[in-house]
PDB file of N, CA and C in Angstrom:
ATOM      1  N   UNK A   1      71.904 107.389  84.156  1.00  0.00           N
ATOM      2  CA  UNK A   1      72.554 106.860  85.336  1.00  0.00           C
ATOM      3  C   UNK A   1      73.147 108.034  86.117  1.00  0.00           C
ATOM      4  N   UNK A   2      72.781 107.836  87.694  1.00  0.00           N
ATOM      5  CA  UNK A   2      73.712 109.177  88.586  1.00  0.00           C
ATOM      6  C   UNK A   2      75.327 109.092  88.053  1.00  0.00           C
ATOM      7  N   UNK A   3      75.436 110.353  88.441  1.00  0.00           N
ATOM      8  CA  UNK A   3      77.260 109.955  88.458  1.00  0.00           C
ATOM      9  C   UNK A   3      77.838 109.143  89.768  1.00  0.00           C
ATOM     10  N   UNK A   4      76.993 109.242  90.683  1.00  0.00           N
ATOM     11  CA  UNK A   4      77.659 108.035  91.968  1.00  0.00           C
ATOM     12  C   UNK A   4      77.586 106.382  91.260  1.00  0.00           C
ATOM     13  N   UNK A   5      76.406 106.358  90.716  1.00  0.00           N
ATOM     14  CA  UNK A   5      76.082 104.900  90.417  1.00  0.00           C
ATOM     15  C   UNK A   5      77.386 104.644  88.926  1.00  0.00           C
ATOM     16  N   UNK A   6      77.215 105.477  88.173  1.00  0.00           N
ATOM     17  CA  UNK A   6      78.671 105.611  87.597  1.00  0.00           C
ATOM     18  C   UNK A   6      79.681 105.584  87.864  1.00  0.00           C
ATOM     19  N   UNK A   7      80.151 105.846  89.156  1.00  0.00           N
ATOM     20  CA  UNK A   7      81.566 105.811  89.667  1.00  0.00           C
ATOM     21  C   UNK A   7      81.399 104.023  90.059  1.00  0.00           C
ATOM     22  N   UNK A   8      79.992 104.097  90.689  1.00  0.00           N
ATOM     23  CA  UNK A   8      79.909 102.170  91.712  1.00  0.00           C
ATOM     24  C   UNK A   8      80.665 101.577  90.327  1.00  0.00           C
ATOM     25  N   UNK A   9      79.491 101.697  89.351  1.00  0.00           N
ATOM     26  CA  UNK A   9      79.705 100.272  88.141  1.00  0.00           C
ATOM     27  C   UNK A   9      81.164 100.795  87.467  1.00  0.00           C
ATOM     28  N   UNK A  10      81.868 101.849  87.715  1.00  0.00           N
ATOM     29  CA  UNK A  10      83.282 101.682  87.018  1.00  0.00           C
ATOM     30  C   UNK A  10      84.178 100.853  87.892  1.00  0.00           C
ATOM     31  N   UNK A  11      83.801 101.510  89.450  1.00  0.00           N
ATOM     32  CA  UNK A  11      85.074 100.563  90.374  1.00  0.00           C
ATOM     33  C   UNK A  11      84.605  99.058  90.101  1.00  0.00           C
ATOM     34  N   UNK A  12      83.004  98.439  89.887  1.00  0.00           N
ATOM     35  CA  UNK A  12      83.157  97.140  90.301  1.00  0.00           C
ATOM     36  C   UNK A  12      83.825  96.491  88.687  1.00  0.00           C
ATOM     37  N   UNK A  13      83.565  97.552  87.955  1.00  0.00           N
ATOM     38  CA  UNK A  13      84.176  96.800  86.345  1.00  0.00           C
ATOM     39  C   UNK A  13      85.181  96.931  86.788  1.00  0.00           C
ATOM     40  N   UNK A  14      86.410  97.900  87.045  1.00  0.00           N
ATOM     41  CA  UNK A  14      87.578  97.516  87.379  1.00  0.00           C
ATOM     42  C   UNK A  14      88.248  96.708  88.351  1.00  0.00           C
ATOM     43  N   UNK A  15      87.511  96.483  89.846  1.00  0.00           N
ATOM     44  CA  UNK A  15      88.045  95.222  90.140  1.00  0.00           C
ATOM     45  C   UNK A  15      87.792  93.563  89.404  1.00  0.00           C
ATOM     46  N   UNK A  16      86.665  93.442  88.604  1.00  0.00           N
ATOM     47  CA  UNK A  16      86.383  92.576  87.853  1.00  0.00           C
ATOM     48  C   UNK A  16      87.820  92.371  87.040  1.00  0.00           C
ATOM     49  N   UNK A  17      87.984  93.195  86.546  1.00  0.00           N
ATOM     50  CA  UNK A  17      88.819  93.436  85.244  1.00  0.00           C
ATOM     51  C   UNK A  17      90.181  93.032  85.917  1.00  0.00           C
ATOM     52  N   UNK A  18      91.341  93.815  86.934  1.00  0.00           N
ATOM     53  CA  UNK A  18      92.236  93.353  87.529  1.00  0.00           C
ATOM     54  C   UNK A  18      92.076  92.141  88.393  1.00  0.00           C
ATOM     55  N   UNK A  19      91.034  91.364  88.559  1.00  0.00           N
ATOM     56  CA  UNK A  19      91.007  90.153  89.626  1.00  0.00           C
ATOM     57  C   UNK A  19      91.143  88.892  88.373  1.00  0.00           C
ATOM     58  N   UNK A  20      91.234  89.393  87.418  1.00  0.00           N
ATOM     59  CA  UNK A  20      90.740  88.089  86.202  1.00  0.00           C
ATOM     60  C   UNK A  20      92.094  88.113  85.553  1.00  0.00           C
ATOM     61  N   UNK A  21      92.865  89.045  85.495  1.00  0.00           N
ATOM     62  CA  UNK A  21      93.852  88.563  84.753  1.00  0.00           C
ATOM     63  C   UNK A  21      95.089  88.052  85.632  1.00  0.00           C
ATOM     64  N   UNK A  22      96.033  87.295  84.704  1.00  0.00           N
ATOM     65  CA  UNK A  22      97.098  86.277  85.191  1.00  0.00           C
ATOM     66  C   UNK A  22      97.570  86.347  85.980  1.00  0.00           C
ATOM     67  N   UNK A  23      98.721  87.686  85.877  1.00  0.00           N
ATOM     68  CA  UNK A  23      99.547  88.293  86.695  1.00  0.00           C
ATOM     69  C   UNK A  23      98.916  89.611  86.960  1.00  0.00           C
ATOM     70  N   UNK A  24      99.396  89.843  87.568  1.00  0.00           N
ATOM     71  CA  UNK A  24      99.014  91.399  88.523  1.00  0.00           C
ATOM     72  C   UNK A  24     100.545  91.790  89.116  1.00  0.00           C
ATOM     73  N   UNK A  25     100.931  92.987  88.312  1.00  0.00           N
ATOM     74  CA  UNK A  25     101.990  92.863  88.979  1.00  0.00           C
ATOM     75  C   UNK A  25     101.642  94.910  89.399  1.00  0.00           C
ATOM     76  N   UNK A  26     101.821  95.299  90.768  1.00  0.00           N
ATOM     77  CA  UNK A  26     102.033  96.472  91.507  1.00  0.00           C
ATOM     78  C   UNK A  26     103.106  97.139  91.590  1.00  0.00           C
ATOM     79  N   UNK A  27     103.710  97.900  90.922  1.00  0.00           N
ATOM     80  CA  UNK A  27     105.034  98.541  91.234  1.00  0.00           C
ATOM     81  C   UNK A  27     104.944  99.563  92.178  1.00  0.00           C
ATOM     82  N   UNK A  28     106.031 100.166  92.632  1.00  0.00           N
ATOM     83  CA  UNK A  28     106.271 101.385  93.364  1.00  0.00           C
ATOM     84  C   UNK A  28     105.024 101.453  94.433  1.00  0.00           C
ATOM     85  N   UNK A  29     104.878 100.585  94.881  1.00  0.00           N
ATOM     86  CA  UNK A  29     103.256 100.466  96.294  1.00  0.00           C
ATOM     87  C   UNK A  29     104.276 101.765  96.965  1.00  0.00           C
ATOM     88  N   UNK A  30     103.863 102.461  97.709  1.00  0.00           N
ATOM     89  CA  UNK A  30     104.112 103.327  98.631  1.00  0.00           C
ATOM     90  C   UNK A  30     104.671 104.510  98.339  1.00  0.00           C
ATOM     91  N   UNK A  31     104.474 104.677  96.733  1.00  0.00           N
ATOM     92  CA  UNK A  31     105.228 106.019  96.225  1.00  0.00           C
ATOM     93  C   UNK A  31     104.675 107.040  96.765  1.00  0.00           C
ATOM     94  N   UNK A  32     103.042 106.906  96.810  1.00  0.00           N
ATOM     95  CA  UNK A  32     101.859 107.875  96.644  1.00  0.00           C
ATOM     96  C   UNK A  32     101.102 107.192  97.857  1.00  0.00           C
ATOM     97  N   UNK A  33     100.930 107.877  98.839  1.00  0.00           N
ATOM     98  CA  UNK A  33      99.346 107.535  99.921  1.00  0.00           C
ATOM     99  C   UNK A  33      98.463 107.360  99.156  1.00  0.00           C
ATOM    100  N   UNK A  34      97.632 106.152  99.858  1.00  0.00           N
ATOM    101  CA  UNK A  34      96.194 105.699  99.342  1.00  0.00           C
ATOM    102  C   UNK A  34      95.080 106.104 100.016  1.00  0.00           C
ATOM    103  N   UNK A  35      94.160 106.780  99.641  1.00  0.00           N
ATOM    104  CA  UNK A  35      93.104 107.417 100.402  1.00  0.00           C
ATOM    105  C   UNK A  35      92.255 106.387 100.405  1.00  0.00           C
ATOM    106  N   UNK A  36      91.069 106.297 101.888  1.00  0.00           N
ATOM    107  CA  UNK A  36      90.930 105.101 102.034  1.00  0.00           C
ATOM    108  C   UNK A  36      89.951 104.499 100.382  1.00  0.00           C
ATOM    109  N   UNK A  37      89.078 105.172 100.008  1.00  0.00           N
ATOM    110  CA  UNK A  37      88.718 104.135  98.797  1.00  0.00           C
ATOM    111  C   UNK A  37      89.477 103.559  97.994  1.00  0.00           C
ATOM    112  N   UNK A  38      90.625 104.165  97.822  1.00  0.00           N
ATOM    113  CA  UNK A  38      91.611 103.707  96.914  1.00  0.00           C
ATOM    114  C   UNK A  38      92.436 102.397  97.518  1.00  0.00           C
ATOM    115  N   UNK A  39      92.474 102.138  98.750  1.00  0.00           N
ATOM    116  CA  UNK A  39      93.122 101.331  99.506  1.00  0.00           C
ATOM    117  C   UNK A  39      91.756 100.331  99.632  1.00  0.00           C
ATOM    118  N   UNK A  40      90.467 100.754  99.723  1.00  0.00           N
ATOM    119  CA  UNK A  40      89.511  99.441  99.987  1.00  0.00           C
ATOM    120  C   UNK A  40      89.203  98.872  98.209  1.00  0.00           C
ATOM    121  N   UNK A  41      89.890  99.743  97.049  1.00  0.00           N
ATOM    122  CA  UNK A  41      89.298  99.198  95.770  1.00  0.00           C
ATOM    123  C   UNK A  41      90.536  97.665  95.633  1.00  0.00           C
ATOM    124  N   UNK A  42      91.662  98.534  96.221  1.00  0.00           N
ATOM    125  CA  UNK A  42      92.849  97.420  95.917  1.00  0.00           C
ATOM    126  C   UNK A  42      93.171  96.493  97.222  1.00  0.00           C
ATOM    127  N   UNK A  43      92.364  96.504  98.054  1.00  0.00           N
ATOM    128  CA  UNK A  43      92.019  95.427  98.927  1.00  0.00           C
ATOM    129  C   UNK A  43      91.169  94.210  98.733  1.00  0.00           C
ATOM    130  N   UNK A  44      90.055  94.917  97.464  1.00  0.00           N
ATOM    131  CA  UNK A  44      88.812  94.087  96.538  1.00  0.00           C
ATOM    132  C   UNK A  44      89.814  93.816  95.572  1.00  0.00           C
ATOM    133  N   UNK A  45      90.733  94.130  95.079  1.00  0.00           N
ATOM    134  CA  UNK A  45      91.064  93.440  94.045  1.00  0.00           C
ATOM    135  C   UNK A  45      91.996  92.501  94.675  1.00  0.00           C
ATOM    136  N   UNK A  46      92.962  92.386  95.037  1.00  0.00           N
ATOM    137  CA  UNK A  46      93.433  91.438  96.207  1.00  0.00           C
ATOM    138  C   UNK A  46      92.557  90.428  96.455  1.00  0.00           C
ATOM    139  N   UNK A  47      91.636  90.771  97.166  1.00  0.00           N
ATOM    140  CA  UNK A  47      90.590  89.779  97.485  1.00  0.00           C
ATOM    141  C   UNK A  47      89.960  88.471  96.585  1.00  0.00           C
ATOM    142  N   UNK A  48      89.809  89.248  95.245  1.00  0.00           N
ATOM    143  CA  UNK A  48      89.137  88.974  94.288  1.00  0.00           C
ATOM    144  C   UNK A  48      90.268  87.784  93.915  1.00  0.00           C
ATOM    145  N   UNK A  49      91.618  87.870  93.652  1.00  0.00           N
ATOM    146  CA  UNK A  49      92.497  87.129  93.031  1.00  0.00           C
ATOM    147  C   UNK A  49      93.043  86.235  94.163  1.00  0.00           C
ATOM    148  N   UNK A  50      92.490  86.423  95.388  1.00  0.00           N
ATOM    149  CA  UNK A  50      93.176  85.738  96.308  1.00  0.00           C
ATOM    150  C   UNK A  50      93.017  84.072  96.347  1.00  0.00           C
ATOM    151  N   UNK A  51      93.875  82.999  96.296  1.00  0.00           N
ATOM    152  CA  UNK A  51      94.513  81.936  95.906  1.00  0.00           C
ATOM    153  C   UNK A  51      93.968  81.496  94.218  1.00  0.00           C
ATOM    154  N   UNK A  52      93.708  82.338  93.462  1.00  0.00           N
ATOM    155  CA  UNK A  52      93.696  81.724  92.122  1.00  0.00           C
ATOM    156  C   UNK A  52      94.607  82.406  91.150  1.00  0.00           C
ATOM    157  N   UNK A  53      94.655  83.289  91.571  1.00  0.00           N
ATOM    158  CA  UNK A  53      96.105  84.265  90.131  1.00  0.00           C
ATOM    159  C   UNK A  53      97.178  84.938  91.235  1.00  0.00           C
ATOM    160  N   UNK A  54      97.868  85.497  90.233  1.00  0.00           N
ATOM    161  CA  UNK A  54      99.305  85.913  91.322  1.00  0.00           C
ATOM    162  C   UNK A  54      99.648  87.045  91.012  1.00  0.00           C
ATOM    163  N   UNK A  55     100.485  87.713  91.484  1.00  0.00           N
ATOM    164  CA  UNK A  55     100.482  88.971  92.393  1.00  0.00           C
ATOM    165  C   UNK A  55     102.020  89.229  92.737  1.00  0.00           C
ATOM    166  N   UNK A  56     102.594  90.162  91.754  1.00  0.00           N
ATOM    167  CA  UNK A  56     103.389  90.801  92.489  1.00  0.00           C
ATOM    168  C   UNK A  56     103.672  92.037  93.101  1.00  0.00           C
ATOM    169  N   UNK A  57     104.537  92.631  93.931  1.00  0.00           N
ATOM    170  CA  UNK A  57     104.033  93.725  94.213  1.00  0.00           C
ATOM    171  C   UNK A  57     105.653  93.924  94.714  1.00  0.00           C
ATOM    172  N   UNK A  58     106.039  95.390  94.249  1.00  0.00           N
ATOM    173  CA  UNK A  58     107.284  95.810  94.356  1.00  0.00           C
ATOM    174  C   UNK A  58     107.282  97.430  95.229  1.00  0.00           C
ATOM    175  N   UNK A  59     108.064  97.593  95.909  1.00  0.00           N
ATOM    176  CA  UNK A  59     108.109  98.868  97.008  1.00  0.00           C
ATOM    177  C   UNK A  59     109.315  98.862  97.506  1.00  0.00           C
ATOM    178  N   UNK A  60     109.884 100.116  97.771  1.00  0.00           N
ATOM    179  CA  UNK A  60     110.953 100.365  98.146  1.00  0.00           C
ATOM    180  C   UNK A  60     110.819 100.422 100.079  1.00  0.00           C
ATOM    181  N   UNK A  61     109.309 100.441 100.392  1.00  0.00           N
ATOM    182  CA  UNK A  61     108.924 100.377 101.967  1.00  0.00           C
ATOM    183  C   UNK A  61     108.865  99.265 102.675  1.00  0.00           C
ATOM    184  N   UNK A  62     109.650  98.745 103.646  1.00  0.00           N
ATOM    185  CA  UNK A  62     109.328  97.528 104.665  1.00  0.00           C
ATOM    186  C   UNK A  62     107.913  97.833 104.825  1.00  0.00           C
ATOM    187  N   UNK A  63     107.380  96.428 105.224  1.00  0.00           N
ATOM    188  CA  UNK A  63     106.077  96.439 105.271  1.00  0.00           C
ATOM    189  C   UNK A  63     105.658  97.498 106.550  1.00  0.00           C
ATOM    190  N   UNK A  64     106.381  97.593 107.452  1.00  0.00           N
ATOM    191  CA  UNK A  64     105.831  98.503 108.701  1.00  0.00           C
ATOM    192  C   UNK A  64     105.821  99.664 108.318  1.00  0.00           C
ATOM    193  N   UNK A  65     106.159 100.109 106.700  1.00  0.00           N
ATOM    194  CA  UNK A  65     106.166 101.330 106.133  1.00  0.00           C
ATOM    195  C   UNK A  65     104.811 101.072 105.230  1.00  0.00           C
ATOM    196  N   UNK A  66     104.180 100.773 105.197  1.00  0.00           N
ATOM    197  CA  UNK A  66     102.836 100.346 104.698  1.00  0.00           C
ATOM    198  C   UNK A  66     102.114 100.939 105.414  1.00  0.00           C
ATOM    199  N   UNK A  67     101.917 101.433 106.587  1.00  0.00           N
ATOM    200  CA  UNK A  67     101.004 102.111 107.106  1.00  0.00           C
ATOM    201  C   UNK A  67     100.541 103.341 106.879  1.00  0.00           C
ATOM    202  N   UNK A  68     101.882 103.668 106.481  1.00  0.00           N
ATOM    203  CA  UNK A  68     102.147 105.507 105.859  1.00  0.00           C
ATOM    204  C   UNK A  68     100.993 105.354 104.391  1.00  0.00           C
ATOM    205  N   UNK A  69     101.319 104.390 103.453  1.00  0.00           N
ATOM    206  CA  UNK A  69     100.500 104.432 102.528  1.00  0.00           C
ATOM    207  C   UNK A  69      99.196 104.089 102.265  1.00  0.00           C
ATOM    208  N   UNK A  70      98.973 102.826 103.561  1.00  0.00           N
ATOM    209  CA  UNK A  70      97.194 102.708 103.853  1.00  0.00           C
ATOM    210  C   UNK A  70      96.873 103.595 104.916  1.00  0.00           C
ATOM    211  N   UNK A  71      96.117 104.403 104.636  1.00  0.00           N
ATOM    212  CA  UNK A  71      96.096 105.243 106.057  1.00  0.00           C
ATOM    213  C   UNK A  71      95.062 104.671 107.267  1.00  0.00           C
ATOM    214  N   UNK A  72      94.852 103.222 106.963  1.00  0.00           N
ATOM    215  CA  UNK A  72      93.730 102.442 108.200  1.00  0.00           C
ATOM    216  C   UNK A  72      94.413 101.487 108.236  1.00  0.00           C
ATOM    217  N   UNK A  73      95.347 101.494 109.693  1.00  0.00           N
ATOM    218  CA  UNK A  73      96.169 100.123 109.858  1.00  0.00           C
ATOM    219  C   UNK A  73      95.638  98.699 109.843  1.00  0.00           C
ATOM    220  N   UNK A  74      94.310  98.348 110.013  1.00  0.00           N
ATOM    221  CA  UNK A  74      93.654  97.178 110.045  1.00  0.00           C
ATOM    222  C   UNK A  74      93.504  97.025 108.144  1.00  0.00           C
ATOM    223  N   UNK A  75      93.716  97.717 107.748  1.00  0.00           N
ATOM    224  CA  UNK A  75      93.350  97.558 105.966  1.00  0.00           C
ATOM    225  C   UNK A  75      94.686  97.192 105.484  1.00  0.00           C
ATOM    226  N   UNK A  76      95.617  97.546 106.208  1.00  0.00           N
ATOM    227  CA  UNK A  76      97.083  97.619 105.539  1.00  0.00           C
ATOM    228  C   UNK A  76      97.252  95.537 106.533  1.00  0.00           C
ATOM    229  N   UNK A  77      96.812  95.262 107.549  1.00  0.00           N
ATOM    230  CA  UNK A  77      97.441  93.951 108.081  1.00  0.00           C
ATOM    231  C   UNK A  77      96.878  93.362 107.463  1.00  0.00           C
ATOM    232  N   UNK A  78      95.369  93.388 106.505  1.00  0.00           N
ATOM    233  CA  UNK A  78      94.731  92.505 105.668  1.00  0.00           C
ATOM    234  C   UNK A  78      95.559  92.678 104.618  1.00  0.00           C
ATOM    235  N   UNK A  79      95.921  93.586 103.832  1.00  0.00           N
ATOM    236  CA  UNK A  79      96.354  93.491 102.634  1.00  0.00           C
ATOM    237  C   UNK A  79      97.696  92.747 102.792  1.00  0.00           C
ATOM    238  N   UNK A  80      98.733  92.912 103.859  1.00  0.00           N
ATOM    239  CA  UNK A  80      99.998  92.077 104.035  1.00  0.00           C
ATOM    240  C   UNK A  80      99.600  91.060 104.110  1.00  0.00           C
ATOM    241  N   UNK A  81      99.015  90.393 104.968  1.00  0.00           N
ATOM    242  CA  UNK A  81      98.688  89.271 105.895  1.00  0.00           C
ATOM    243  C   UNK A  81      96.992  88.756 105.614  1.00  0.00           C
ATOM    244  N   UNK A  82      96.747  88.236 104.469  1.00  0.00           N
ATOM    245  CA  UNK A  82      95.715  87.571 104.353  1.00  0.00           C
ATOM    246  C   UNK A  82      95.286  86.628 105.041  1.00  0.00           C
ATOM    247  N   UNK A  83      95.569  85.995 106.135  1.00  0.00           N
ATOM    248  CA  UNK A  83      94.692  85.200 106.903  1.00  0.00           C
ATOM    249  C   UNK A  83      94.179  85.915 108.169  1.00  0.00           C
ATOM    250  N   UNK A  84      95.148  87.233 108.697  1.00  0.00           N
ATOM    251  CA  UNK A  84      94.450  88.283 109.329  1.00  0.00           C
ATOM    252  C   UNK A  84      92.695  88.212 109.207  1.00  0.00           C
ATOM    253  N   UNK A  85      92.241  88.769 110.346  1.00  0.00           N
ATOM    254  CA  UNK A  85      90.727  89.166 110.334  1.00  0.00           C
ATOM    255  C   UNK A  85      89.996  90.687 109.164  1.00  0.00           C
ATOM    256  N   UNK A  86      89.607  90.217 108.462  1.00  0.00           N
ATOM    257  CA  UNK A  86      89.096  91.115 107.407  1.00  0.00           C
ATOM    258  C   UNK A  86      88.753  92.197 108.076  1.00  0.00           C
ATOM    259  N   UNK A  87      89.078  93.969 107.601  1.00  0.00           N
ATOM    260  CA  UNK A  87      88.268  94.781 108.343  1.00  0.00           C
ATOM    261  C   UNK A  87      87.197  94.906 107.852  1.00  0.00           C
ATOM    262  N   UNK A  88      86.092  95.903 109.031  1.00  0.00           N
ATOM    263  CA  UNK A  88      85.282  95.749 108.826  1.00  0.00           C
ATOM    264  C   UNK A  88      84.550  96.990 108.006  1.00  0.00           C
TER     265      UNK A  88
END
């Protein structure tokens, strides 16, 4: 297997893996900037759990401080605001 196709099947095992269990709980969101794959893996996992498991998520940033840590503001209003228009 390439190492790209290795990296694909680890991210999709790991959003598999965090979308399936109970709780999901996120601490410290905004300690560390998210480069954008890292912000579109935990947008898929979000996605993945969205209205069947739950989700907490703890940050010391108002959400308008969320931007600093998604660095694509349309990725950061989906991840707040799930009925928002999905980016693309």
């Amino acid at each position: 297997m390439s190492p790209v196709m290795g990296t694909i099947a680890g991210a999709v095992g790991t959003i598999a893996h965090y979308g399936r269990v109970d709780l999901l709980c996120i601490d410290e969101l905004g300690y560390k900037q998210l480069d954008r794959r890292g912000a579109e893996m935990l947008f898929q996992v979000l996605t993945e759990r969205e209205e069947t498991n739950s989700i907490a998520i703890d940050s010391n940033q108002a959400f308008s401080g969320w931007t600093n840590t998604f660095t694509d503001p349309r990725l950061c209003a989906a991840i707040i605001d799930p009925d928002s228009p999905s980016p693309a």
